[in-house]
N, C-alpha and C. Protein backbone atom coordinates (compact mmCIF):
# COMPACT_ATOMS: atom_id res chain seq x y z
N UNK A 1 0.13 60.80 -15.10
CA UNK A 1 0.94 60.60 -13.94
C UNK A 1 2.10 61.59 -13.97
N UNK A 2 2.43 62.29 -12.75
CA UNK A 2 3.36 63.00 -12.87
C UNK A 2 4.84 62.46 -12.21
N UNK A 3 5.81 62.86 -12.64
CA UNK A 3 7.14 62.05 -12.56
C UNK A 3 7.98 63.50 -12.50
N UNK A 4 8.77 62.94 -10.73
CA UNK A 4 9.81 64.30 -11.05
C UNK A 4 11.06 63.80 -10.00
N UNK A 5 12.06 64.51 -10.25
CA UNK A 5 13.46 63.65 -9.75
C UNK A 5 13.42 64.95 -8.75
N UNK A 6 14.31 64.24 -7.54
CA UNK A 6 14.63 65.57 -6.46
C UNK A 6 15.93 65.52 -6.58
N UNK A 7 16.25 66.86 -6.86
CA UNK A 7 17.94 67.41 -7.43
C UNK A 7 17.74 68.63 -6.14
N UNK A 8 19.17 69.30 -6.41
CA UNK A 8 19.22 70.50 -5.50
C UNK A 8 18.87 71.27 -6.36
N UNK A 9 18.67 72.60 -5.76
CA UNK A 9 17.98 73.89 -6.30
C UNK A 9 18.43 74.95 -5.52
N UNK A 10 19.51 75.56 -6.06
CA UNK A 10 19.99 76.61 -5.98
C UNK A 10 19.42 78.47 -6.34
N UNK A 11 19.19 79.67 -5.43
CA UNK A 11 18.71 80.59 -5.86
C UNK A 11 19.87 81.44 -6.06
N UNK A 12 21.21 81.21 -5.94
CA UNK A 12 22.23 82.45 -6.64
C UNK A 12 23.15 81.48 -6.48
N UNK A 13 24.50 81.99 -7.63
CA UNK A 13 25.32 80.63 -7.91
C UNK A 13 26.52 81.16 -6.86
N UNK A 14 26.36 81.88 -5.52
CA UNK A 14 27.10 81.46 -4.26
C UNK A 14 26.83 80.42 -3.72
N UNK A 15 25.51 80.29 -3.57
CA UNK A 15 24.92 78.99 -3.04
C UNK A 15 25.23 77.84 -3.69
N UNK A 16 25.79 77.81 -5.24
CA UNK A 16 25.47 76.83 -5.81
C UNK A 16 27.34 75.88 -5.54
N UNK A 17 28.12 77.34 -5.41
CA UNK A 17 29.38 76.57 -5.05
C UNK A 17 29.64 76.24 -3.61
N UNK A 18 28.87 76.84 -2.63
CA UNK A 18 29.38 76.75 -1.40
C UNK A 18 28.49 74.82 -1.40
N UNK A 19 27.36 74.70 -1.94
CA UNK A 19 26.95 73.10 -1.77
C UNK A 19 27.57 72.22 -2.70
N UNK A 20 28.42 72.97 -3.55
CA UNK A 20 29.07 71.71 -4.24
C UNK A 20 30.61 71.55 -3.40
N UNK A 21 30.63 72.60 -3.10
CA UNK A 21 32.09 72.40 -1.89
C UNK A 21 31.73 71.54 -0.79
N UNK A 22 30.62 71.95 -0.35
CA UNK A 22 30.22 71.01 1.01
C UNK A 22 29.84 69.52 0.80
N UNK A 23 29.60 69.46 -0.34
CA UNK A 23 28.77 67.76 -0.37
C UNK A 23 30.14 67.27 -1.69
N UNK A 24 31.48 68.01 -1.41
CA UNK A 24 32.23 67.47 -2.18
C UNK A 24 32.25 66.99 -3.63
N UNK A 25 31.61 67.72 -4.22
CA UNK A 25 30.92 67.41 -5.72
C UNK A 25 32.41 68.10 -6.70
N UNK A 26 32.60 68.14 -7.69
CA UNK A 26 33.40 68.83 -8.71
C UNK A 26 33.10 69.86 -9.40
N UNK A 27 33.34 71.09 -9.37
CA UNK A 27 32.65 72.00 -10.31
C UNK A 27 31.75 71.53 -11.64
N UNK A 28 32.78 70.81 -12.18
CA UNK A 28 32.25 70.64 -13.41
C UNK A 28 30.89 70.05 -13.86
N UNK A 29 30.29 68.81 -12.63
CA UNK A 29 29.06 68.48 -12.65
C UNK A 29 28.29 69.84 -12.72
N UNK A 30 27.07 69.69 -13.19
CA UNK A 30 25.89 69.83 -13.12
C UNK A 30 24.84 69.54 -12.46
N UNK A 31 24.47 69.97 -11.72
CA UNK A 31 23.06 70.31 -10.79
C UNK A 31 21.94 70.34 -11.53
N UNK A 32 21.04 69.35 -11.59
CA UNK A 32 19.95 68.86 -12.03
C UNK A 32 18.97 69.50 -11.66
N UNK A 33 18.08 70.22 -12.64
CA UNK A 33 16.50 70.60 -11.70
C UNK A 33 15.58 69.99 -11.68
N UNK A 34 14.41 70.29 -11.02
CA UNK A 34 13.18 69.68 -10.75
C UNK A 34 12.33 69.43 -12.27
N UNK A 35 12.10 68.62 -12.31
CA UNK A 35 11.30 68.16 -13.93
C UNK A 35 10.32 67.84 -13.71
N UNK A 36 9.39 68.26 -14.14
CA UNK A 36 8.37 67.58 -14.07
C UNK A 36 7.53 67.30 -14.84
N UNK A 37 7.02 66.34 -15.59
CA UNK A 37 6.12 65.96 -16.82
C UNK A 37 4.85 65.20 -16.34
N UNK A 38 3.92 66.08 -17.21
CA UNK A 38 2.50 65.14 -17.03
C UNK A 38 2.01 65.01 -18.42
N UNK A 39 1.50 63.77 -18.30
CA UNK A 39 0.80 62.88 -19.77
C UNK A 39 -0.22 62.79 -19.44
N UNK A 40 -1.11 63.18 -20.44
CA UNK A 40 -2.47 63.21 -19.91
C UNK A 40 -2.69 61.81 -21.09
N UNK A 41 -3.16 61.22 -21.15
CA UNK A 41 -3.81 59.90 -21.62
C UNK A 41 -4.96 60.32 -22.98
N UNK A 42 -4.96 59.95 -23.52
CA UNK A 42 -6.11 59.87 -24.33
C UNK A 42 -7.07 59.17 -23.84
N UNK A 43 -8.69 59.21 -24.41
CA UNK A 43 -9.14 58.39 -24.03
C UNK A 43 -10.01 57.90 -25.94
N UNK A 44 -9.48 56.81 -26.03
CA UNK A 44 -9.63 56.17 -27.33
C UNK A 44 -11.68 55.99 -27.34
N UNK A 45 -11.97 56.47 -28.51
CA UNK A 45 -13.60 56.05 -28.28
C UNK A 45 -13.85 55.11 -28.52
N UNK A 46 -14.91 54.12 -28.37
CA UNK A 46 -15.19 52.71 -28.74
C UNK A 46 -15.64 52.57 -30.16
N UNK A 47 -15.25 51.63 -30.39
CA UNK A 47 -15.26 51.31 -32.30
C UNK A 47 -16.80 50.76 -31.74
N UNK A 48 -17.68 51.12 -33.26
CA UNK A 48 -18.58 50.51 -33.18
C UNK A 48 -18.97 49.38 -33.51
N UNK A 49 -19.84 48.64 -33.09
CA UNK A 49 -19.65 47.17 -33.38
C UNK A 49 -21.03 46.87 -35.20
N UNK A 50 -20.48 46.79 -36.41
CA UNK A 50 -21.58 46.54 -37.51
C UNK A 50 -22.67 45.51 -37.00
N UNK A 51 -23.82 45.63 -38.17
CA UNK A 51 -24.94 44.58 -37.94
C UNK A 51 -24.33 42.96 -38.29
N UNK A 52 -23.54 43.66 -39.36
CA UNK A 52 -23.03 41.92 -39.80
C UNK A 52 -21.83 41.03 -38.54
N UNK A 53 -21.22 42.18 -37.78
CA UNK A 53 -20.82 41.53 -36.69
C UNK A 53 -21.81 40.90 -35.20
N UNK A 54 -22.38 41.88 -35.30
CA UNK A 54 -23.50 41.55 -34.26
C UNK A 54 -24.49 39.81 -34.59
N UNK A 55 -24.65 40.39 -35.89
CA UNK A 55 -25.67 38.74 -36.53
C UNK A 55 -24.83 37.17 -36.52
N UNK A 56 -23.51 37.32 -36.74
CA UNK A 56 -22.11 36.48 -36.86
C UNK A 56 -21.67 36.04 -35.18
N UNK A 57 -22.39 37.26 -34.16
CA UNK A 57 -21.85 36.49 -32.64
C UNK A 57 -23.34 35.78 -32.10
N UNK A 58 -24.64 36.41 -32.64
CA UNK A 58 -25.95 35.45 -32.06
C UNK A 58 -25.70 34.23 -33.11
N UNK A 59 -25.10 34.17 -34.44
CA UNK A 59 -25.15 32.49 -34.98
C UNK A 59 -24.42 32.18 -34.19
N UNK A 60 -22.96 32.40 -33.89
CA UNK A 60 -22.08 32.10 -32.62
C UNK A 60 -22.55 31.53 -31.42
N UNK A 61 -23.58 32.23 -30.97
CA UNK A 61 -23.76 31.83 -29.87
C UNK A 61 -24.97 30.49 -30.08
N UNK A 62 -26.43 30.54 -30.90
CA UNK A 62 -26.91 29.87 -31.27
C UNK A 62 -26.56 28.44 -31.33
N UNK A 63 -24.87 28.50 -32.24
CA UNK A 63 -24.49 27.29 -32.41
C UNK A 63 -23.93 26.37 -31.34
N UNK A 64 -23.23 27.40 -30.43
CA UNK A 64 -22.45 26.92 -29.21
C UNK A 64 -23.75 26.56 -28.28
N UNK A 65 -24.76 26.85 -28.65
CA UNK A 65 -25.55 26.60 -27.50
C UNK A 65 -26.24 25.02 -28.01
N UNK A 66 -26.47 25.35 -29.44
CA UNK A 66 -27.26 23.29 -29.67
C UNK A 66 -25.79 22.61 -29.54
N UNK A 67 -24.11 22.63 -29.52
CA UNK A 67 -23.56 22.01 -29.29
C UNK A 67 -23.38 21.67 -27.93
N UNK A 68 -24.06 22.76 -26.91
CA UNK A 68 -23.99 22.28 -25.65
C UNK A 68 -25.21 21.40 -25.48
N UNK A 69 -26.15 21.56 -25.81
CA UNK A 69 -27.55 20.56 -25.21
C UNK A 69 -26.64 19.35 -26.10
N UNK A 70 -26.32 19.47 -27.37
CA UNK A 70 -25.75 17.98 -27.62
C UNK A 70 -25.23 17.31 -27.03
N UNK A 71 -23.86 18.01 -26.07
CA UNK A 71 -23.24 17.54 -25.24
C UNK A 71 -23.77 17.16 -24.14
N UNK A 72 -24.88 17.97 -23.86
CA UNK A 72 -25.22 17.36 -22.35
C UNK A 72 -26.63 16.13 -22.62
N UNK A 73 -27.09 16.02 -23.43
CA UNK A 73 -27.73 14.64 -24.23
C UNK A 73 -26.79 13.53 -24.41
N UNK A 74 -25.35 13.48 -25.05
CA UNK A 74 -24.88 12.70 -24.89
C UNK A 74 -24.56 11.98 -23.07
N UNK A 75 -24.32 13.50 -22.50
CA UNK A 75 -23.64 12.87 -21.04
C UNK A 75 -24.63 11.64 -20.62
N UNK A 76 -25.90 12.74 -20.57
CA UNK A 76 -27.19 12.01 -19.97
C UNK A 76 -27.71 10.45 -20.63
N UNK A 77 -27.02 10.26 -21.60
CA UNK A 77 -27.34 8.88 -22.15
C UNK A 77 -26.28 7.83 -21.50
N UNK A 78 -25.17 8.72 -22.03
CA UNK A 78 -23.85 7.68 -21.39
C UNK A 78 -24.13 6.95 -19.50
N UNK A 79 -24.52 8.63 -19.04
CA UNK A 79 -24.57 8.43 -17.57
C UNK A 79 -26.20 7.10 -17.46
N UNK A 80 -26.66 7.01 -17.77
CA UNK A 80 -28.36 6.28 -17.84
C UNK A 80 -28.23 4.73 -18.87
N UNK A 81 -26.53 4.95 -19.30
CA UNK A 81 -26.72 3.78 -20.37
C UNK A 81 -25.50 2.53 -18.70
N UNK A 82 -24.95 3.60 -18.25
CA UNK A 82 -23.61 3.31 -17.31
C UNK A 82 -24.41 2.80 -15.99
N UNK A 83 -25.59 3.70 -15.44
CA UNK A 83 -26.50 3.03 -14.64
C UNK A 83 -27.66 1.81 -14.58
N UNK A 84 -27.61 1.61 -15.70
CA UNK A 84 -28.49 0.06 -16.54
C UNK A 84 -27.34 -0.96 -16.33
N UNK A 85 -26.08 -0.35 -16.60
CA UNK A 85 -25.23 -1.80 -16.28
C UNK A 85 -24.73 -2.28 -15.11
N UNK A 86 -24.78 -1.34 -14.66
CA UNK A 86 -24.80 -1.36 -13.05
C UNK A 86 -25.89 -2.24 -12.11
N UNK A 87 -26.78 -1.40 -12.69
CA UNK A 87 -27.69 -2.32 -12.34
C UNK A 87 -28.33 -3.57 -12.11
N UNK A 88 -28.23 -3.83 -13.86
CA UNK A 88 -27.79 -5.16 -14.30
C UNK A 88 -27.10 -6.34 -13.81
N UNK A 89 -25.69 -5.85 -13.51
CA UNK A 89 -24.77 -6.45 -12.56
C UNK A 89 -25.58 -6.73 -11.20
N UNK A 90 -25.49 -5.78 -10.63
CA UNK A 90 -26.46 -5.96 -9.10
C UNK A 90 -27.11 -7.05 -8.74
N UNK A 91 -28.28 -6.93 -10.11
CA UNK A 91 -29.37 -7.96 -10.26
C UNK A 91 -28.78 -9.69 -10.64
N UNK A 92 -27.37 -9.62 -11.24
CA UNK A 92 -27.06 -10.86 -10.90
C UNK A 92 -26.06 -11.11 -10.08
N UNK A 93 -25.66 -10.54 -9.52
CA UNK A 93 -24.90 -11.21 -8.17
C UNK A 93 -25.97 -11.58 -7.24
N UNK A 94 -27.06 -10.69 -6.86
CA UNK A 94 -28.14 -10.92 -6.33
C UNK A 94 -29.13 -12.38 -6.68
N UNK A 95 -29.30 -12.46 -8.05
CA UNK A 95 -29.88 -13.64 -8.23
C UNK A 95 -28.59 -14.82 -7.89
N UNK A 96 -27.18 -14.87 -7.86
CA UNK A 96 -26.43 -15.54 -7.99
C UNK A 96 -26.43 -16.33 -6.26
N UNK A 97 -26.39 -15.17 -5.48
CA UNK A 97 -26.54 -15.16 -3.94
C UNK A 97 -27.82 -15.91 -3.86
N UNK A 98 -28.78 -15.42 -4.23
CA UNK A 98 -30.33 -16.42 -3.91
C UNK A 98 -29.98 -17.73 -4.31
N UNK A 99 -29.03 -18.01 -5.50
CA UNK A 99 -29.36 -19.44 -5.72
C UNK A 99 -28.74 -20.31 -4.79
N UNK A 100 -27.49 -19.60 -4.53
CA UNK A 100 -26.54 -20.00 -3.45
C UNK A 100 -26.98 -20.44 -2.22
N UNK A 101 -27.80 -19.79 -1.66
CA UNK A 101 -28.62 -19.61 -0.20
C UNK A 101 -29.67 -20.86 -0.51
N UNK A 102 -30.50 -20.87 -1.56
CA UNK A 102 -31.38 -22.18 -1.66
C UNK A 102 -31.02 -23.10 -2.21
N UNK A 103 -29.95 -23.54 -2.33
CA UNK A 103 -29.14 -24.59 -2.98
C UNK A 103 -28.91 -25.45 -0.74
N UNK A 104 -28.45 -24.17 -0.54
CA UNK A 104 -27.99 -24.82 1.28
C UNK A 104 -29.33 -25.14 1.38
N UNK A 105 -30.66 -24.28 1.44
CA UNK A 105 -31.62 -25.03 2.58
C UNK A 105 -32.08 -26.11 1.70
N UNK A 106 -31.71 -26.33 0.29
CA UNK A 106 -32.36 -27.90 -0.26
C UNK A 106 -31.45 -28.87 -0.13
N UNK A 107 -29.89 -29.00 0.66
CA UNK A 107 -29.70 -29.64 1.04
C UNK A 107 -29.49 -29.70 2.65
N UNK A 108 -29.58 -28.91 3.30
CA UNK A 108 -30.40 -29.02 4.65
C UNK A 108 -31.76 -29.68 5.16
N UNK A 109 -32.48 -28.98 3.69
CA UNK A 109 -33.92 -29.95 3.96
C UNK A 109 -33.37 -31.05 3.79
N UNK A 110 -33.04 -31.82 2.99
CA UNK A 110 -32.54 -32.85 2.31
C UNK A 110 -32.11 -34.04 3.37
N UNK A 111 -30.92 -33.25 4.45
CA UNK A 111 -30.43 -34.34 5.77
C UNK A 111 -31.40 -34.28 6.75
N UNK A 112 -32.58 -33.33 6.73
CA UNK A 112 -33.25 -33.14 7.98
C UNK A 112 -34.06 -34.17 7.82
N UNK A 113 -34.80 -34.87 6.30
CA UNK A 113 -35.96 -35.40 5.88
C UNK A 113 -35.44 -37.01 6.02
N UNK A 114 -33.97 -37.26 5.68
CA UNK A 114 -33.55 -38.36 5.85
C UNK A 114 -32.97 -38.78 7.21
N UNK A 115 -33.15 -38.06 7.91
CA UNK A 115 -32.28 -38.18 9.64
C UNK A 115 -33.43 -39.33 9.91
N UNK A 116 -32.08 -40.18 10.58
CA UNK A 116 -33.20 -41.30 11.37
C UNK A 116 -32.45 -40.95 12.92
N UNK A 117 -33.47 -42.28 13.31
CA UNK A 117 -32.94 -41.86 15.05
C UNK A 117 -32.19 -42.32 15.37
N UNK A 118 -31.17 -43.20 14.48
CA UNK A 118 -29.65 -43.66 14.72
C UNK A 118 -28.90 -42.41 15.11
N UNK A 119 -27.95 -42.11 15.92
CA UNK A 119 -26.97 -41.09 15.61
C UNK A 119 -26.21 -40.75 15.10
N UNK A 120 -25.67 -42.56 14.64
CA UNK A 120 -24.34 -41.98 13.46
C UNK A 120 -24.87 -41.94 12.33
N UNK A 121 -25.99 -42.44 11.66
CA UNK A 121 -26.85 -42.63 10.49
C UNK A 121 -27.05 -40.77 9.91
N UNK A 122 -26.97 -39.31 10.44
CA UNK A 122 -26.93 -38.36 10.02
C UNK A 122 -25.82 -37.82 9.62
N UNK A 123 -24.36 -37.81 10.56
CA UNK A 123 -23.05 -37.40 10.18
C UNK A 123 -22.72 -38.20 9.31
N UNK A 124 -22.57 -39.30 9.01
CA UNK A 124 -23.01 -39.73 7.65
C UNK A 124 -23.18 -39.90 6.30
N UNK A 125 -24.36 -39.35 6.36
CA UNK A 125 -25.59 -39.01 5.14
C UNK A 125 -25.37 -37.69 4.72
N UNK A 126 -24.77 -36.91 5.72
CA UNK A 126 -24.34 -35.52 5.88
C UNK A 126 -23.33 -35.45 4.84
N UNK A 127 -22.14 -36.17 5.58
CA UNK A 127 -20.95 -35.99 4.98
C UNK A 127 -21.07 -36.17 3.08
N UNK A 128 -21.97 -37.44 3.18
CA UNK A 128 -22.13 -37.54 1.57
C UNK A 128 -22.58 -36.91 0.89
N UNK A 129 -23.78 -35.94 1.16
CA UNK A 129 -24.64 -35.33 0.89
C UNK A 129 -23.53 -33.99 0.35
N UNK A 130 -23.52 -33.28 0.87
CA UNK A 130 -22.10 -32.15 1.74
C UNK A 130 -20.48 -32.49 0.98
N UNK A 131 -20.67 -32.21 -0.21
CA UNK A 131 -18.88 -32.49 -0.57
C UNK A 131 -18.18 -31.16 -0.35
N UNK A 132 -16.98 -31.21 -0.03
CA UNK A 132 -16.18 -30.15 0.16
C UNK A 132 -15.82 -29.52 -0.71
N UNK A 133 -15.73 -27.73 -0.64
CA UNK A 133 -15.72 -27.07 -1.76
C UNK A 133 -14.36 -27.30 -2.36
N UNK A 134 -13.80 -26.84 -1.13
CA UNK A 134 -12.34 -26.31 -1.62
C UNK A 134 -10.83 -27.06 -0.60
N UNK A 135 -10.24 -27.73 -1.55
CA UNK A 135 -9.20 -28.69 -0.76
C UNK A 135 -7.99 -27.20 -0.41
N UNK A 136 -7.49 -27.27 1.12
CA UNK A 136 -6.76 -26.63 0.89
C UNK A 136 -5.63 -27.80 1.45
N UNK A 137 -4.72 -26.51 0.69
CA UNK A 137 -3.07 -27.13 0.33
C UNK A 137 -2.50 -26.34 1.65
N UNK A 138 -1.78 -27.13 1.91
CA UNK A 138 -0.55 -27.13 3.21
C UNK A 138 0.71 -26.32 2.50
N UNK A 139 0.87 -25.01 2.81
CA UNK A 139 2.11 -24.62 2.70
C UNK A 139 3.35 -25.28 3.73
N UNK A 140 4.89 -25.13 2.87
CA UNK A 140 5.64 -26.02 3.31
C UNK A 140 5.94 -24.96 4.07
N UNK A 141 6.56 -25.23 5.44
CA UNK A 141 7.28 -24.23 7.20
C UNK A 141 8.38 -23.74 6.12
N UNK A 142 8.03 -22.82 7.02
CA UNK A 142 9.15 -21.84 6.49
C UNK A 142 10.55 -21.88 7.64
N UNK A 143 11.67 -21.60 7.36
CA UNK A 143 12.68 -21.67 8.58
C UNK A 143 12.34 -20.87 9.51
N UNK A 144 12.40 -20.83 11.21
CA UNK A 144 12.05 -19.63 11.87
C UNK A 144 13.12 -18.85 12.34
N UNK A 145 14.54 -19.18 11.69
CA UNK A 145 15.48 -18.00 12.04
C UNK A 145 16.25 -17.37 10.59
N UNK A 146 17.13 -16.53 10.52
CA UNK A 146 17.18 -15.74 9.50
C UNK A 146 18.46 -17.20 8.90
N UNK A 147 17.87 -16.90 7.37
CA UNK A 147 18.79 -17.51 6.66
C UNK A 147 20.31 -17.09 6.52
N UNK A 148 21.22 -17.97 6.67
CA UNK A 148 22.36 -16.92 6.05
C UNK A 148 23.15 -17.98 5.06
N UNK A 149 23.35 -17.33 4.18
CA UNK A 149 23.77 -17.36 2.54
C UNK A 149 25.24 -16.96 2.39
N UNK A 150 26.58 -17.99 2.29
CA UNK A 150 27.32 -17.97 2.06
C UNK A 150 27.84 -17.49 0.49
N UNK A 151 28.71 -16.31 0.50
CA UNK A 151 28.67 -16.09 -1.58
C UNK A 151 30.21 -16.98 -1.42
């Protein structure tokens, strides 16, 4: 790369005082010339690479490579051990739901088989049959305007 500063350049030293008079400079400076340097670069040759380095990056690589199938054997187990439990699960909420569902129509069958042709004789037999799951509780009213709290 070449590198060069722009200075003035004077061809006889009339010239050189009449521009240091004009651009107000001091005698005593110095007027810089044009420089210019070029570096030419080397170009470094490539080291060669030995057999014993070459044999040291295929074990290298060899090894990195059964640690990758290891790794990806483990994934594939984890991922296939993670989808069995999943599964698993599935299969009993599913059986849990079926029992749920035929638990109702065996006691549906149940009031349909005992219904007589009384009318109140089913609501009833029903009700007994039929216990309630879940009692709910009465929350206490809340005030409906804003509290205010004397300190």
């Amino acid at each position: 790369m070449a590198k060069s500063k722009k200075t003035l350049v004077s061809q006889s030293p009339k010239d050189e005082t009449l521009e240091i008079l004009e651009n107000g400079m001091e005698a005593d400076e110095e007027i810089e010339t044009v420089e210019k340097t070029d570096s030419i670069q080397a170009v470094k040759p490539k080291k060669r690479v030995s057999e014993a380095q070459v044999e040291k990056g295929r074990q290298n690589l060899e090894k990195g490579r059964l640690i990758k199938a290891e790794n990806d054997k483990k994934r594939r187990e984890e991922a296939e051990r993670i989808a069995l439990e999943e599964k698993k699960l599935k299969e009993e909420r599913l059986i849990k739901k079926a029992i749920a569902v035929k638990k109702k129509q065996i006691k549906k069958q149940a009031i349909l088989d005992e219904i007589s042709d009384d009318d109140d004789a089913p609501i009833q037999k029903e009700k007994e049959i039929v216990k309630p799951k879940m009692v709910i509780k009465e929350e206490p009213e809340k005030p409906k305007g804003p509290i205010i709290r004397f300190v």
